[in-house]
Structure formats: C-alpha cells, structure tokens
N, C-alpha and C. Protein backbone atom coordinates (compact mmCIF):
# COMPACT_ATOMS: atom_id res chain seq x y z
N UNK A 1 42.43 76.54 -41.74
CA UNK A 1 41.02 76.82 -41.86
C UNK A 1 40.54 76.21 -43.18
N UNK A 2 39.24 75.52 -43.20
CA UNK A 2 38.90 74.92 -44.30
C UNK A 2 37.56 75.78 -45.52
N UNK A 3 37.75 75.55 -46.35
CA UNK A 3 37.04 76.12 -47.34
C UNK A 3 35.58 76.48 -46.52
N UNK A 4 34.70 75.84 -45.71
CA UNK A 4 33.61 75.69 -45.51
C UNK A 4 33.66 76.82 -44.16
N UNK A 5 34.60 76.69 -43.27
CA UNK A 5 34.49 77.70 -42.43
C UNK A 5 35.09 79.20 -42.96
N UNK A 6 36.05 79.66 -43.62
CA UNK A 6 36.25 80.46 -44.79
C UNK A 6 34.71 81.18 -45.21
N UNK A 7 33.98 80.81 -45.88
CA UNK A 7 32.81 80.62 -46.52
C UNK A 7 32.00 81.13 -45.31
N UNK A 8 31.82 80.62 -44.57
CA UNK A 8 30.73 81.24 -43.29
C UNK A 8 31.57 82.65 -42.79
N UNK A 9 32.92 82.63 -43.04
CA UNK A 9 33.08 84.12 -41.94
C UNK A 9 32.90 85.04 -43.37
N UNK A 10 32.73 84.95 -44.42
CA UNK A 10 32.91 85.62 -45.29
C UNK A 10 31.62 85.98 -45.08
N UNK A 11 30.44 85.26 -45.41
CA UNK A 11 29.14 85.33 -45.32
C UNK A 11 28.22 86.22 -44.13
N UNK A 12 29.21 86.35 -43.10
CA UNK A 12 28.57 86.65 -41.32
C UNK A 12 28.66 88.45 -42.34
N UNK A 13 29.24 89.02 -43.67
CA UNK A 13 29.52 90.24 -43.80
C UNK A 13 28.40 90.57 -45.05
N UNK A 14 27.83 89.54 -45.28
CA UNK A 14 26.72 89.15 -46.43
C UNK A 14 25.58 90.37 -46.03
N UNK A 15 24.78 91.36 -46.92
CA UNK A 15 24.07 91.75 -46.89
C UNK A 15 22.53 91.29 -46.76
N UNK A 16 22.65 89.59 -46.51
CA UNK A 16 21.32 89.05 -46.76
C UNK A 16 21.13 89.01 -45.53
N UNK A 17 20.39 88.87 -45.12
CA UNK A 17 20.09 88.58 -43.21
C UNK A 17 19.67 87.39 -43.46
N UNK A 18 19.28 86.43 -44.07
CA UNK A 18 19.32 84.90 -44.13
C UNK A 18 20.65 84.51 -43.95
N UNK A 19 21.37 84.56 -45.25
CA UNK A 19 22.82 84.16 -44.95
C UNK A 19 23.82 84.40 -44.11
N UNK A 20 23.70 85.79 -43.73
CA UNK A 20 24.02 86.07 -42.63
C UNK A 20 23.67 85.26 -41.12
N UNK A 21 22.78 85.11 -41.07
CA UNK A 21 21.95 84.09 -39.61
C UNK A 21 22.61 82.84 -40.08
N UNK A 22 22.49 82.43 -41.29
CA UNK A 22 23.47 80.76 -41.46
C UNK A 22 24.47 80.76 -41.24
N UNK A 23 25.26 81.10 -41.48
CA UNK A 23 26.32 81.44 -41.21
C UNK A 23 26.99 81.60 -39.67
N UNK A 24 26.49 82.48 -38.98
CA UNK A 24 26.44 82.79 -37.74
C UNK A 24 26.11 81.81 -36.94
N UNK A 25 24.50 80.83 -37.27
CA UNK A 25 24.67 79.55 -36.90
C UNK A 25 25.32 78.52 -37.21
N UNK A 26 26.27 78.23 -37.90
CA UNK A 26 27.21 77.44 -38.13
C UNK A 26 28.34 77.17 -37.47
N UNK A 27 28.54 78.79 -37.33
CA UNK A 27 29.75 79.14 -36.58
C UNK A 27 29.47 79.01 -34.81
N UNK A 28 28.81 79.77 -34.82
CA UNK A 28 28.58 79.38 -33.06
C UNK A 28 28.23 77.55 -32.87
N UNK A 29 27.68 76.96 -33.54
CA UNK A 29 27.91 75.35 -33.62
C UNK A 29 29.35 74.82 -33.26
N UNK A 30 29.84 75.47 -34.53
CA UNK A 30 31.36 74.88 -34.62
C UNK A 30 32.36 75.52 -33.57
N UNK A 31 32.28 76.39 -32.70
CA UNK A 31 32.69 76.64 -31.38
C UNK A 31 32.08 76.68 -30.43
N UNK A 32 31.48 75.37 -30.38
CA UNK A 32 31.06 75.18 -28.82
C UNK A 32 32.27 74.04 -28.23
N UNK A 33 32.77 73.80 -29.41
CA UNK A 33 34.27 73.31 -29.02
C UNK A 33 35.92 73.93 -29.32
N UNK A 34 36.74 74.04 -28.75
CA UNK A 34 38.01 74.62 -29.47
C UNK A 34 38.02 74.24 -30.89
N UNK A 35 38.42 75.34 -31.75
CA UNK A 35 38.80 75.22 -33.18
C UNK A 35 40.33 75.65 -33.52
N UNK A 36 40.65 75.40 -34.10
CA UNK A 36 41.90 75.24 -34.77
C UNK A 36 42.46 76.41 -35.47
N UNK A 37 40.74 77.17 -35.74
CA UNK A 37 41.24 78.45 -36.83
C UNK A 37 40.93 79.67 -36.14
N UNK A 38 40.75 79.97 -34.91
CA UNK A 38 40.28 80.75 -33.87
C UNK A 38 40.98 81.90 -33.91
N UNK A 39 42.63 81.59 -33.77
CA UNK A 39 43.84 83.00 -34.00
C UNK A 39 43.65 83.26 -35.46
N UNK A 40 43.14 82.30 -36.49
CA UNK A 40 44.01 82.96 -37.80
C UNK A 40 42.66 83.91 -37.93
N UNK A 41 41.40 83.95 -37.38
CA UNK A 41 40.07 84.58 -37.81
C UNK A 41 39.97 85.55 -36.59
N UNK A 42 40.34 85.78 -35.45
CA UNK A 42 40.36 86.15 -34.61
C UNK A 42 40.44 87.94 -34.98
N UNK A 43 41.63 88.20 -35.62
CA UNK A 43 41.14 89.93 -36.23
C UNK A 43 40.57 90.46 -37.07
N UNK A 44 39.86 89.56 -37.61
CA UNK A 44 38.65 89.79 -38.82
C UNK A 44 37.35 89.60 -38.09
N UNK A 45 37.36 88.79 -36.85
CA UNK A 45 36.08 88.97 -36.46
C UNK A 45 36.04 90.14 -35.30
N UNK A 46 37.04 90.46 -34.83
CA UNK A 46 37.12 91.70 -33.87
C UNK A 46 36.53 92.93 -34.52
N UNK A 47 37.25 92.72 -36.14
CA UNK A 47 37.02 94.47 -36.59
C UNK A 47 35.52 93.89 -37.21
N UNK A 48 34.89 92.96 -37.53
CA UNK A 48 33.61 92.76 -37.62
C UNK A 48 32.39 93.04 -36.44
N UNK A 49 33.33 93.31 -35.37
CA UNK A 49 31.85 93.58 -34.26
C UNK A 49 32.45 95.08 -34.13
N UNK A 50 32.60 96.08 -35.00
CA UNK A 50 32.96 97.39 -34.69
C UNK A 50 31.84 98.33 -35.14
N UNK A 51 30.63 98.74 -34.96
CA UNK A 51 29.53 99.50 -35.08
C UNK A 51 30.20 100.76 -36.06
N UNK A 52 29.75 100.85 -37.06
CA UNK A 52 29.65 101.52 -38.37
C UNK A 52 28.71 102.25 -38.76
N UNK A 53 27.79 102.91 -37.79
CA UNK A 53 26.87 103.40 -38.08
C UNK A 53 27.14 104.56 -36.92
C-alpha cells in the first residue's frame, strides 16, 4: 500500500466532512478496479462501517 492510499483510509476517520468525502472519493475511484491493498485494509475498513452511536 502506498503512502497516498494510507493517507485516504486514515482520512475516511477525519472529523472534517470535507476530508472525509475526499477521501472516500478517491478511494471508491481507485476501486473501480482490483487493488493490490484490498486484504491488507480490508479489517480496518470493516471495523470502520461499525455504527458507534
């Protein structure tokens, strides 16, 4: 995984709702094709869609 995608999943946890939406669009960009870093991010984004409220 490269610095730049790193950087966006970090960001999808960002309190800004701008950066957050960049981020998010970046990422759904960058998998509209197979990625490479899919397993290594794969349980950080699971426990990221877990409702906390």
């Amino acid at each position: 995984m490269d610095k730049t995608i790193r950087t966006h999943l970090d960001n999808i946890r960002s309190d800004d709702g701008q950066i957050q939406f960049k981020a998010y669009d970046y990422l759904m960009k960058e998998t509209e094709q197979p990625v490479d870093w899919a397993y290594e991010a794969w349980d950080e984004i699971v426990e990221g869609l877990t409702h906390k409220g």
